[in-house]
Protein backbone atom coordinates (compact mmCIF):
# COMPACT_ATOMS: atom_id res chain seq x y z
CA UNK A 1 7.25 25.97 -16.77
CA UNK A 2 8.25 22.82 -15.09
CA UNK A 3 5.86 22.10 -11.77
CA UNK A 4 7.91 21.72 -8.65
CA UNK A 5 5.21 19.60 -7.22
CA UNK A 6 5.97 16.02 -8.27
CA UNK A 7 3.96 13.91 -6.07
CA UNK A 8 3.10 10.08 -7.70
CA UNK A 9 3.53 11.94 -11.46
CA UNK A 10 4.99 9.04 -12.97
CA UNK A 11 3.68 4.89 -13.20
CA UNK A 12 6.27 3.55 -11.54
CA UNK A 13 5.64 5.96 -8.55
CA UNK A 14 1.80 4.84 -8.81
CA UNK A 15 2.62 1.00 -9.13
CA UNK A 16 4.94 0.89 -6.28
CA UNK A 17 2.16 2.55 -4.14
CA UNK A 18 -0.20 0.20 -5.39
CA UNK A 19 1.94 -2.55 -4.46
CA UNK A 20 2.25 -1.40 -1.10
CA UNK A 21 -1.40 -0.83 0.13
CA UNK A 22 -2.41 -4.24 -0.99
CA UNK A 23 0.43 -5.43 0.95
CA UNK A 24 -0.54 -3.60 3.61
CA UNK A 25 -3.94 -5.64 3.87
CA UNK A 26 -1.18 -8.59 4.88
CA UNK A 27 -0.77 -7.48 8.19
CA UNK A 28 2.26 -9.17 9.16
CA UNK A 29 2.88 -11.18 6.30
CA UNK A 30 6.75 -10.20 5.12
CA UNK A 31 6.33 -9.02 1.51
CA UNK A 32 6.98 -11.15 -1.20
CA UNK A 33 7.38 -10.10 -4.97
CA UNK A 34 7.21 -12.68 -8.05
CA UNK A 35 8.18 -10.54 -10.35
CA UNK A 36 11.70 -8.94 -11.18
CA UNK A 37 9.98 -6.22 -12.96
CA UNK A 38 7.48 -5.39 -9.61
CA UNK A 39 11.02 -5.61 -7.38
CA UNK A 40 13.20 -3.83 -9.15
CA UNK A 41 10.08 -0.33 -9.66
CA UNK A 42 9.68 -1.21 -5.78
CA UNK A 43 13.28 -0.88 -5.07
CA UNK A 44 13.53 2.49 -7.04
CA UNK A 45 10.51 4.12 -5.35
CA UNK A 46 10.69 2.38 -2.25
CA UNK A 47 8.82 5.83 -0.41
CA UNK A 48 6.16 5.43 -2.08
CA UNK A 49 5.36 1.47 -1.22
CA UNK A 50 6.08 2.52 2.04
CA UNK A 51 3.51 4.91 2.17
CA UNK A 52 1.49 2.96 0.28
CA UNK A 53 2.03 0.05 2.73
CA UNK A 54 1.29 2.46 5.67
CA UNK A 55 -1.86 3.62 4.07
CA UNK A 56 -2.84 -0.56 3.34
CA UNK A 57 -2.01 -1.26 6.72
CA UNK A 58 -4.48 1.78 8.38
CA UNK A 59 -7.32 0.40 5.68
CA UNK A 60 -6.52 -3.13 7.59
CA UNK A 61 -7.30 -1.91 10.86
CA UNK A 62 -10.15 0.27 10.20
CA UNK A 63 -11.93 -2.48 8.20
CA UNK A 64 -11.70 -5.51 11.19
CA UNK A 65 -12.31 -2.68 13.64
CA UNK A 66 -15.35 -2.14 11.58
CA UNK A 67 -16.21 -5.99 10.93
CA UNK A 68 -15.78 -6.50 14.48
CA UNK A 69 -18.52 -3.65 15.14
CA UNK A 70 -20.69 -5.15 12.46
CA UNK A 71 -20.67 -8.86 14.48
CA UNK A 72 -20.65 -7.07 17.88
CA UNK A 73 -23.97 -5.25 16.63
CA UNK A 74 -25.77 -8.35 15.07
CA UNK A 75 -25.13 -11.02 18.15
């Protein structure tokens, strides 16, 4: 029996997430793909880099919120 759940089941789904949260570390940097191949997956699950680049993004913020604890603590 086939699952109706299909939630990042498949690479492409995975890579195109992928793609997207370490694009999200960019801030505000447009995106920018060198490959065909990485374009093209990104085009057909473009959902999933945009969560993924939601997710990146969040990481971003919490990380030079924490960095700027981590200097505000030590001077």
């Amino acid at each position: 029996m086939k699952s109706p759940f299909s939630f990042m089941n498949t690479p492409d789904e995975w890579h195109s997430f992928v793609i997207g949260v370490f694009e999200g570390f960019t801030l505000f940097i447009p995106a920018h793909f060198e490959r065909i191949r990485a374009k093209i997956m990104v085009d057909s699950e473009y959902w999933y880099y945009s969560f993924g680049r939601g997710v990146g993004f969040f990481i971003a913020i919490l990380t030079a919120v924490g960095i700027a604890k981590l200097i505000e603590l030590l001077f």
